[in-house]
PDB file of N, CA and C in Angstrom:
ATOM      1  N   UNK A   1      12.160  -7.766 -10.670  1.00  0.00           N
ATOM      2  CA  UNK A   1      11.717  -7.700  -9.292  1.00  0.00           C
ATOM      3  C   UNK A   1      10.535  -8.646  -9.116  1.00  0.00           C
ATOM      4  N   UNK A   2      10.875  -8.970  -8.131  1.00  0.00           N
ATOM      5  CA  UNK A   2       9.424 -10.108  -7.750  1.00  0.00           C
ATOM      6  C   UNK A   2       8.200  -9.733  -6.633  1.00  0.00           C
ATOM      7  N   UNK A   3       7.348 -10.372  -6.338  1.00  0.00           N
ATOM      8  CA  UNK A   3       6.486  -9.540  -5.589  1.00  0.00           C
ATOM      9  C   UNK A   3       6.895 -10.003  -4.340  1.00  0.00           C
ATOM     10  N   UNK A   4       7.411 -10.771  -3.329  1.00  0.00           N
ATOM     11  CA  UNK A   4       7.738 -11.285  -2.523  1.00  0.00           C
ATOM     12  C   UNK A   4       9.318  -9.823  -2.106  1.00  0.00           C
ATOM     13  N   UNK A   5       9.588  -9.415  -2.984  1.00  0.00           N
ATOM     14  CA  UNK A   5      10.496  -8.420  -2.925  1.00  0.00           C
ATOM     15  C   UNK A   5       9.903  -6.741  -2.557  1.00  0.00           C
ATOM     16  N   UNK A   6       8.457  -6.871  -3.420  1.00  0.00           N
ATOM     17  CA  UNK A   6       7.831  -5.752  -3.027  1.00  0.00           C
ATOM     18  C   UNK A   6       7.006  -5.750  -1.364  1.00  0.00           C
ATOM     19  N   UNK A   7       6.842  -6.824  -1.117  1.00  0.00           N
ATOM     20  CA  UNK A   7       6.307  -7.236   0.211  1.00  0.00           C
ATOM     21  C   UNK A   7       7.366  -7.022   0.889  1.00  0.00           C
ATOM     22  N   UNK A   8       8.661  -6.555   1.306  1.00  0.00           N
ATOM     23  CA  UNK A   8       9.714  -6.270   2.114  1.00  0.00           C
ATOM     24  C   UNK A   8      10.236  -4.684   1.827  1.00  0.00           C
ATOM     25  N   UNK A   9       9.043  -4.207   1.249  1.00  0.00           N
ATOM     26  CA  UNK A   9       9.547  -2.587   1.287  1.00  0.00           C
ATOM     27  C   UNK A   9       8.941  -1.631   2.055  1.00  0.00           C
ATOM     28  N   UNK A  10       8.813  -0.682   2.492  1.00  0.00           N
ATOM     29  CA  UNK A  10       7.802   0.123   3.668  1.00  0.00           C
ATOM     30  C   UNK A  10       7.494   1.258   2.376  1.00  0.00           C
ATOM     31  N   UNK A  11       6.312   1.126   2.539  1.00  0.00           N
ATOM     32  CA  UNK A  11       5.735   2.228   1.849  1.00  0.00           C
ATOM     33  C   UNK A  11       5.389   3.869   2.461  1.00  0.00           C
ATOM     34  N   UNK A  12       6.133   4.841   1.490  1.00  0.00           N
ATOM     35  CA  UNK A  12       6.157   6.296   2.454  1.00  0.00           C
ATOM     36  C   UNK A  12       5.597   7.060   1.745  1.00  0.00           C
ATOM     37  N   UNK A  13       4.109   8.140   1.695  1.00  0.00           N
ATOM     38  CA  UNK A  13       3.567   9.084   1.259  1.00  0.00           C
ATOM     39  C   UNK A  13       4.864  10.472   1.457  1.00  0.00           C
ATOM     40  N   UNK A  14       5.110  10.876  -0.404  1.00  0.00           N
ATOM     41  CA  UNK A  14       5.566  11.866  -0.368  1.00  0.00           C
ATOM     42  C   UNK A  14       5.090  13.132  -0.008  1.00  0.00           C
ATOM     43  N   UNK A  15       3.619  12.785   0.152  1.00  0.00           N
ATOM     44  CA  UNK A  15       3.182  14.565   0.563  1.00  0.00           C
ATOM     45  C   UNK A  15       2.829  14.841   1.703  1.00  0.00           C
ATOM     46  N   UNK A  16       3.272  13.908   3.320  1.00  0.00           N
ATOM     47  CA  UNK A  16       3.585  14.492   4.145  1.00  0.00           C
ATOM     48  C   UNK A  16       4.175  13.680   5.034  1.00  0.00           C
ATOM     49  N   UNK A  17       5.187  12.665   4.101  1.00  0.00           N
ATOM     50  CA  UNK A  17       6.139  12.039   4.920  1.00  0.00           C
ATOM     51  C   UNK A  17       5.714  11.167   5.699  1.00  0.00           C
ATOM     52  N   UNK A  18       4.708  10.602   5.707  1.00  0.00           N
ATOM     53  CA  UNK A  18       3.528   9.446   6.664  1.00  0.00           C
ATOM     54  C   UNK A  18       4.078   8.378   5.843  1.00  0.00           C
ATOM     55  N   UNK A  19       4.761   7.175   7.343  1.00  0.00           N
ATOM     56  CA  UNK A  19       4.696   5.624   6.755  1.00  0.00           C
ATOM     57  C   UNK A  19       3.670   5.069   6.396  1.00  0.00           C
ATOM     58  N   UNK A  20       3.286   4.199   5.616  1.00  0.00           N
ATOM     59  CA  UNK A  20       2.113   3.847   5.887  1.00  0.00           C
ATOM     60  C   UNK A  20       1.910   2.213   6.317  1.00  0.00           C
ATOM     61  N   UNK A  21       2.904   1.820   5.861  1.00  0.00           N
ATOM     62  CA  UNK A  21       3.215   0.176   6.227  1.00  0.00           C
ATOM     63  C   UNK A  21       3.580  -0.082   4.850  1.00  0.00           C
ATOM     64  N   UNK A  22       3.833  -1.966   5.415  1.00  0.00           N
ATOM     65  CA  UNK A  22       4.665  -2.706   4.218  1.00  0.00           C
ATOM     66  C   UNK A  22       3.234  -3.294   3.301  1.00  0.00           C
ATOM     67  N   UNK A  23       3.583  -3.186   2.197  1.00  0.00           N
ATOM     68  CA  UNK A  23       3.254  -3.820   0.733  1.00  0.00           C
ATOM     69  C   UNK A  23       2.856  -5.617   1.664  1.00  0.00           C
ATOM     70  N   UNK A  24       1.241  -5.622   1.843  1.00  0.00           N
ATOM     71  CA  UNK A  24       0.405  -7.010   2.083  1.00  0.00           C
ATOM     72  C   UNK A  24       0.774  -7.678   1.109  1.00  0.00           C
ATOM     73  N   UNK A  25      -0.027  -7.294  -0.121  1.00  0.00           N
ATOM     74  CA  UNK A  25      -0.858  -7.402  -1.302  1.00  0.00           C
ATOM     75  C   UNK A  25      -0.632  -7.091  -2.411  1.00  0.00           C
ATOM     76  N   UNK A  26      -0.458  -7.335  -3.842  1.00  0.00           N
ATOM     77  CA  UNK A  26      -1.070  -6.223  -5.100  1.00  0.00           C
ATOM     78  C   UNK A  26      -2.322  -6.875  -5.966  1.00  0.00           C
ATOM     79  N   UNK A  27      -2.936  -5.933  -6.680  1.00  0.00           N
ATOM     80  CA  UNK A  27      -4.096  -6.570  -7.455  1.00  0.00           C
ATOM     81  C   UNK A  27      -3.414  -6.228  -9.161  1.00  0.00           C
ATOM     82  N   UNK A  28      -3.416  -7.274  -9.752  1.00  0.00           N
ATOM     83  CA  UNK A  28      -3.070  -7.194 -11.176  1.00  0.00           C
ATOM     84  C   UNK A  28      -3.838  -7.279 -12.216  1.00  0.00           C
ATOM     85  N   UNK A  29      -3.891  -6.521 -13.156  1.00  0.00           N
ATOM     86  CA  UNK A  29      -5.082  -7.077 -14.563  1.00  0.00           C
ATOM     87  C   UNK A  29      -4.912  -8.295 -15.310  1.00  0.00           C
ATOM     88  N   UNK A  30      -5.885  -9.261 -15.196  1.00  0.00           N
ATOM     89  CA  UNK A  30      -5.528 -10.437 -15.398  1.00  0.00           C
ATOM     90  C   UNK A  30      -5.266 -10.554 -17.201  1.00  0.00           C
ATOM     91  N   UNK A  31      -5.789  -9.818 -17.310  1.00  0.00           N
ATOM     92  CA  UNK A  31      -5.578  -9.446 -19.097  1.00  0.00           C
ATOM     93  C   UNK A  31      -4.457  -9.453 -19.760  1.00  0.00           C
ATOM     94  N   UNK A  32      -3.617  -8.148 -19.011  1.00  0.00           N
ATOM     95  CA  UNK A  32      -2.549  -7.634 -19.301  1.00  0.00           C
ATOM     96  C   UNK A  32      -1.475  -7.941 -18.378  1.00  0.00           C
ATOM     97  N   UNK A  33      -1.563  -8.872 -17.361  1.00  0.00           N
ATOM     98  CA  UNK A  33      -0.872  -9.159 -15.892  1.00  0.00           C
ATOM     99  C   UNK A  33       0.021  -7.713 -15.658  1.00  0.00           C
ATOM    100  N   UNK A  34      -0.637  -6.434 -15.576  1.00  0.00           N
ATOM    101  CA  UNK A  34       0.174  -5.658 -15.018  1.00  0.00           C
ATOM    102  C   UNK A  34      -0.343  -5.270 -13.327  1.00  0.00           C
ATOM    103  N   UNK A  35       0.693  -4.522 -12.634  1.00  0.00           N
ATOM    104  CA  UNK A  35       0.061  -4.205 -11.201  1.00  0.00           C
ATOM    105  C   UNK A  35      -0.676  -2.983 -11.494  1.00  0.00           C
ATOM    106  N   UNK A  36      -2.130  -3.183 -11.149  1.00  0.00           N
ATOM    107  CA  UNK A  36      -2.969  -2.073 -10.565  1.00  0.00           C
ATOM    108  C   UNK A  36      -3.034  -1.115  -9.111  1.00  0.00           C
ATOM    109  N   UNK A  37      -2.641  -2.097  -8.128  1.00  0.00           N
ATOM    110  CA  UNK A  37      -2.737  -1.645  -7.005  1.00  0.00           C
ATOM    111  C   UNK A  37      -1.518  -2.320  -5.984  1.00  0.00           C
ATOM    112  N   UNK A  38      -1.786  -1.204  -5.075  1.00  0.00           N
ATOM    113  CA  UNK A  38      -1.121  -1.986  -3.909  1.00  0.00           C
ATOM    114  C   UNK A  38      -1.582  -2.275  -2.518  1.00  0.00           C
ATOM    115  N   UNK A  39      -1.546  -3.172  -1.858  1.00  0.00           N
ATOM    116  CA  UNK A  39      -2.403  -3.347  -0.765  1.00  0.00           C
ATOM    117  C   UNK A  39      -1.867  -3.108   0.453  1.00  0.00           C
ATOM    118  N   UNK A  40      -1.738  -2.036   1.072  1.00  0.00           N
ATOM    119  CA  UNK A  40      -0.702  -2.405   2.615  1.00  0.00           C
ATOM    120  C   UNK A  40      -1.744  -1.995   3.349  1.00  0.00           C
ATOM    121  N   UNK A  41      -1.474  -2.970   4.529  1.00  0.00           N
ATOM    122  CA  UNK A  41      -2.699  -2.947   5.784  1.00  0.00           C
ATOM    123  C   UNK A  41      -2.441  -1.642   6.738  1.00  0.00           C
ATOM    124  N   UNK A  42      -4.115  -1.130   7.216  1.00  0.00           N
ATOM    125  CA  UNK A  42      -3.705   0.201   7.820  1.00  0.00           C
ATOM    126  C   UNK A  42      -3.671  -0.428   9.516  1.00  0.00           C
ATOM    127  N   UNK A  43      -4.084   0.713  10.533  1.00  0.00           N
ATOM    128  CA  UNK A  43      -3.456   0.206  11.763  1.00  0.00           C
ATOM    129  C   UNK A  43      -4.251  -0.655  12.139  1.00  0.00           C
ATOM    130  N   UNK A  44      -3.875  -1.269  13.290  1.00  0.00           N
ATOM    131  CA  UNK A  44      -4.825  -2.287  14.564  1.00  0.00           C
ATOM    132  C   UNK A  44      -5.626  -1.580  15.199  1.00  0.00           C
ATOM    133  N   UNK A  45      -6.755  -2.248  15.300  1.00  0.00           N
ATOM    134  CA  UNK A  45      -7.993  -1.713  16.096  1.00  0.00           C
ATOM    135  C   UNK A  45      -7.462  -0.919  17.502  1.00  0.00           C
ATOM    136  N   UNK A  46      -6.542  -1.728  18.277  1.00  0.00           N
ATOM    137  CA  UNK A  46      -6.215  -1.641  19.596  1.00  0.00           C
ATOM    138  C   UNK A  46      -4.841  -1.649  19.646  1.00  0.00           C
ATOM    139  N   UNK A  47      -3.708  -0.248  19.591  1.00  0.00           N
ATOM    140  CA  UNK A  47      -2.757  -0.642  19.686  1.00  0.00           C
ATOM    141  C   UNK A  47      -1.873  -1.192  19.158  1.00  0.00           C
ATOM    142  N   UNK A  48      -2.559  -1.449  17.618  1.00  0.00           N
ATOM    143  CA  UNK A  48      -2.012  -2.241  16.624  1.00  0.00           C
ATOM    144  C   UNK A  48      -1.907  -3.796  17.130  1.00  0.00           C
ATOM    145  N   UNK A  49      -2.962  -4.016  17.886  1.00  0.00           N
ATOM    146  CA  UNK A  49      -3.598  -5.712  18.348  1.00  0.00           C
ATOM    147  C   UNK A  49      -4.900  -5.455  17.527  1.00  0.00           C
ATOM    148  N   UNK A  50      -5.366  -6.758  17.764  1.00  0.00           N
ATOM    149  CA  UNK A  50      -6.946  -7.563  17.056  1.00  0.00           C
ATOM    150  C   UNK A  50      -7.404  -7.293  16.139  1.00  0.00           C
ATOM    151  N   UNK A  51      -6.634  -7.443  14.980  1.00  0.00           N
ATOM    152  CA  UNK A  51      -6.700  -7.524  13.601  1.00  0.00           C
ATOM    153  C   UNK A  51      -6.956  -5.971  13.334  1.00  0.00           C
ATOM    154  N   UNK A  52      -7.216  -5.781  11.473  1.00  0.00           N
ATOM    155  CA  UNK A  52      -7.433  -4.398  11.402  1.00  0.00           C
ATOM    156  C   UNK A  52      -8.927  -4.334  10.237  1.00  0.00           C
ATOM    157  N   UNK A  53      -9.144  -3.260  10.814  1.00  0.00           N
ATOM    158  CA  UNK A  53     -10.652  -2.825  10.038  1.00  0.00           C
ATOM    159  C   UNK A  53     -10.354  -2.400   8.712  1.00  0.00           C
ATOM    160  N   UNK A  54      -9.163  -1.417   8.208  1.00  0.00           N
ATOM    161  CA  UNK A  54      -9.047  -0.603   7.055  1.00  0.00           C
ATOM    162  C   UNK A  54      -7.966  -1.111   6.399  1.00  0.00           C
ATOM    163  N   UNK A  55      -7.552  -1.003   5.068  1.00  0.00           N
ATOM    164  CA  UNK A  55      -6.052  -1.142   4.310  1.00  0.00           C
ATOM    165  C   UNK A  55      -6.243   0.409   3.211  1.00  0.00           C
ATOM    166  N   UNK A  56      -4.953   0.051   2.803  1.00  0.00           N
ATOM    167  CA  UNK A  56      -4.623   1.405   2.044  1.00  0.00           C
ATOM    168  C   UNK A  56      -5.122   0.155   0.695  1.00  0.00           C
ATOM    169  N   UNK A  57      -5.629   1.490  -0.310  1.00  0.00           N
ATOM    170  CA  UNK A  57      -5.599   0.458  -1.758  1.00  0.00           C
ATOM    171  C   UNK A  57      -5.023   1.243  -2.828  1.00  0.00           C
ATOM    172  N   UNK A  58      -3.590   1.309  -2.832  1.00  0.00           N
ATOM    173  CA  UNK A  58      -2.819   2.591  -4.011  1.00  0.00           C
ATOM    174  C   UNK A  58      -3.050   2.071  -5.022  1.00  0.00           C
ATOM    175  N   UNK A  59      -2.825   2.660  -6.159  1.00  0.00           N
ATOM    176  CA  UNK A  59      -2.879   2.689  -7.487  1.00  0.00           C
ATOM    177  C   UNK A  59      -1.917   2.998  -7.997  1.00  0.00           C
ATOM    178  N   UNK A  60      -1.685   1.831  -8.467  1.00  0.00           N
ATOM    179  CA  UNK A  60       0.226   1.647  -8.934  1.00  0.00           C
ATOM    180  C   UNK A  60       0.566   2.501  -9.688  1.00  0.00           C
ATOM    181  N   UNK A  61      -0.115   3.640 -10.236  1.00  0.00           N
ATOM    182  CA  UNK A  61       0.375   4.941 -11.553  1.00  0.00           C
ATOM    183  C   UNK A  61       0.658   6.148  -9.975  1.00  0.00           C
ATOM    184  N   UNK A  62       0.029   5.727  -8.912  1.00  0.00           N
ATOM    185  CA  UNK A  62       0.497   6.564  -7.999  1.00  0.00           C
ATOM    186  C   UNK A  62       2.073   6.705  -7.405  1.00  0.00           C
ATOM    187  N   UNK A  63       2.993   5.786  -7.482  1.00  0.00           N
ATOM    188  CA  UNK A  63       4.144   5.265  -7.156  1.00  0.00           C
ATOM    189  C   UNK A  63       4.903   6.240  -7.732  1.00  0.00           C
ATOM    190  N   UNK A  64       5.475   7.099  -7.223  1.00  0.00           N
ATOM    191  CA  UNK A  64       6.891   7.407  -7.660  1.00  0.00           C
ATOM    192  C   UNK A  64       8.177   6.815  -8.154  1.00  0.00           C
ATOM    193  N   UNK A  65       8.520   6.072  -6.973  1.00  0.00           N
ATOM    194  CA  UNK A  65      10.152   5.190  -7.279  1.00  0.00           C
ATOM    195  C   UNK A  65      10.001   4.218  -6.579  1.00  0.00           C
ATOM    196  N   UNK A  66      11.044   3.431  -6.539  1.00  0.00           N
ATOM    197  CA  UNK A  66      10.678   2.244  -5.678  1.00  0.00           C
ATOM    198  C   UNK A  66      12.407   2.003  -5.950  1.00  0.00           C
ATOM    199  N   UNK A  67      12.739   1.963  -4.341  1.00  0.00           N
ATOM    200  CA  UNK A  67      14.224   2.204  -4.421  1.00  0.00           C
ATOM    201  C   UNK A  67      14.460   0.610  -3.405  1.00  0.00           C
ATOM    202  N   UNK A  68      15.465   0.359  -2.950  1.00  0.00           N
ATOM    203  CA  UNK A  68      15.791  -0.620  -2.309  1.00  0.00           C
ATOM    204  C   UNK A  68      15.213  -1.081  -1.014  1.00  0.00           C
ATOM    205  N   UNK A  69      14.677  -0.531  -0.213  1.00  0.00           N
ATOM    206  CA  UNK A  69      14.193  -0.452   1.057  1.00  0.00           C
ATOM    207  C   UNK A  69      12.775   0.340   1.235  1.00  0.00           C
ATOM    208  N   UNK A  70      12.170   1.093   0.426  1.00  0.00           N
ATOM    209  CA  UNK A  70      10.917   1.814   0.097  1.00  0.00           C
ATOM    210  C   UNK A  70      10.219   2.101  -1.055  1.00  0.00           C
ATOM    211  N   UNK A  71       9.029   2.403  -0.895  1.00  0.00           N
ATOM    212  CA  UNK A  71       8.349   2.636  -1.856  1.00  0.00           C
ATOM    213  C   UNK A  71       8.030   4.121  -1.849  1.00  0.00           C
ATOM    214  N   UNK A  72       7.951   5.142  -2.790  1.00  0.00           N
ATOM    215  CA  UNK A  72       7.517   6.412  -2.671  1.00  0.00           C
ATOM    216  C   UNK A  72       6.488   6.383  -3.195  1.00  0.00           C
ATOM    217  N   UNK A  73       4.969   6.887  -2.627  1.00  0.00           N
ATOM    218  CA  UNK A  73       4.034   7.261  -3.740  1.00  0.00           C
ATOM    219  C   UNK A  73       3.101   8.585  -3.104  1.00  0.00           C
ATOM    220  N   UNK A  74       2.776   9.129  -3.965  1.00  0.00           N
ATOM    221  CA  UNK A  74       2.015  10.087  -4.047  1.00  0.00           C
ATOM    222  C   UNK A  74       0.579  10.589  -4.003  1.00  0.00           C
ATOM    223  N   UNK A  75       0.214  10.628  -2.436  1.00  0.00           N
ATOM    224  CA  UNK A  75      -1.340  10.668  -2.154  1.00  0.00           C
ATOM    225  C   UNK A  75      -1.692  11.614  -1.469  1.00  0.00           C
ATOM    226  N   UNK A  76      -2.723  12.566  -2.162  1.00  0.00           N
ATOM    227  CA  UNK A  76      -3.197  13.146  -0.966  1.00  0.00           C
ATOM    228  C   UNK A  76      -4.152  13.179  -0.055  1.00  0.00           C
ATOM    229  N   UNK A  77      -4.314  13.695   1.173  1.00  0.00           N
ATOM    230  CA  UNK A  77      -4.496  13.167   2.979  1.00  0.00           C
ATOM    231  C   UNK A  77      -6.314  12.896   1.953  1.00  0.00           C
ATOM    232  N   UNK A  78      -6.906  13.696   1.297  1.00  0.00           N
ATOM    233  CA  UNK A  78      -8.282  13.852   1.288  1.00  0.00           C
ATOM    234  C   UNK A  78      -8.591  12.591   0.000  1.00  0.00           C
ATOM    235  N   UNK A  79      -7.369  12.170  -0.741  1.00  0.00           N
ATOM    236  CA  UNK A  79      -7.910  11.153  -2.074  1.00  0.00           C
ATOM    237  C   UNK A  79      -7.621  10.002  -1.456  1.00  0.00           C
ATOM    238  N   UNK A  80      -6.528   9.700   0.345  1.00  0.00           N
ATOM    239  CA  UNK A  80      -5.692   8.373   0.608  1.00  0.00           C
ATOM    240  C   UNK A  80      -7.056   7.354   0.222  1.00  0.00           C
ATOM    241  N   UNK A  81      -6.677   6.413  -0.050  1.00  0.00           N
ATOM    242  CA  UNK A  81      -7.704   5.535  -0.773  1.00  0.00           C
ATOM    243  C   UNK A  81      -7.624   4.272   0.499  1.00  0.00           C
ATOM    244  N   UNK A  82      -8.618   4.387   1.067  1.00  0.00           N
ATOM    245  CA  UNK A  82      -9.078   3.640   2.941  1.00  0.00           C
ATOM    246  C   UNK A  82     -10.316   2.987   1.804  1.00  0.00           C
ATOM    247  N   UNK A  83     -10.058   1.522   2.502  1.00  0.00           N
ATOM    248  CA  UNK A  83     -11.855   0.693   2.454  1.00  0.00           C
ATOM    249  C   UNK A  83     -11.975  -0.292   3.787  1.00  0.00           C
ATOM    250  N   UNK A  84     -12.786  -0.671   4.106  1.00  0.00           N
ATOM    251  CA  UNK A  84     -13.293  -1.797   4.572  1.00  0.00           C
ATOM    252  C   UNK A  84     -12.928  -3.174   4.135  1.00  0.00           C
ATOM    253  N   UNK A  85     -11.825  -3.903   4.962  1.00  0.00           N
ATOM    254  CA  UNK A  85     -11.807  -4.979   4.447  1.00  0.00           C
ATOM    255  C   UNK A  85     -13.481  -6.300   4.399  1.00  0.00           C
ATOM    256  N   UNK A  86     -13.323  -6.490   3.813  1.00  0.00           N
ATOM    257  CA  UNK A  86     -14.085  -7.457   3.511  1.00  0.00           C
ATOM    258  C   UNK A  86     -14.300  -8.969   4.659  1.00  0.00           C
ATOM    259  N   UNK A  87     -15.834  -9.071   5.270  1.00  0.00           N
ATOM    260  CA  UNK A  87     -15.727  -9.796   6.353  1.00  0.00           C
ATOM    261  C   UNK A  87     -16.382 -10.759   5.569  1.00  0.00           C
TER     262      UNK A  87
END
């Protein structure tokens, strides 16, 4: 699988069925080139217009499966991992 393949999947929290969006991003250990994370952008300021303030940042041991069309992973509402993108 390639990452250009993981960027065309919609990512879905199994523990309460919330899309969260498609796979931006991943961050890899440059050491070991494995995936650490995953990056999918959270909503638009306005409507989902003028860019966005927050992204999700999963942690690829969080992932369940990863089937043809989605990603499953496993977060809960109080650990979802939200930052500040970087201005």
């Amino acid at each position: 699988m390639r990452i250009c393949d993981l960027r065309q999947k919609e990512v879905i929290n199994i523990k309460d069925c919330k899309r969260l969006g498609y796979v931006c991003d991943i961050e890899f250990d440059r050491k070991t080139g494995c995936i650490t994370h995953l990056i999918v952008p959270g909503t638009g300021k306005i409507c989902g217009l003028f860019g966005r303030d927050t992204e999700y940042r999963i942690p690829f041991c969080r992932v369940c499966q990863i089937g043809p069309d989605i990603i499953l992973v496993d977060i809960d509402e109080g650990e979802k991992p939200i930052r500040d993108k970087e201005k």
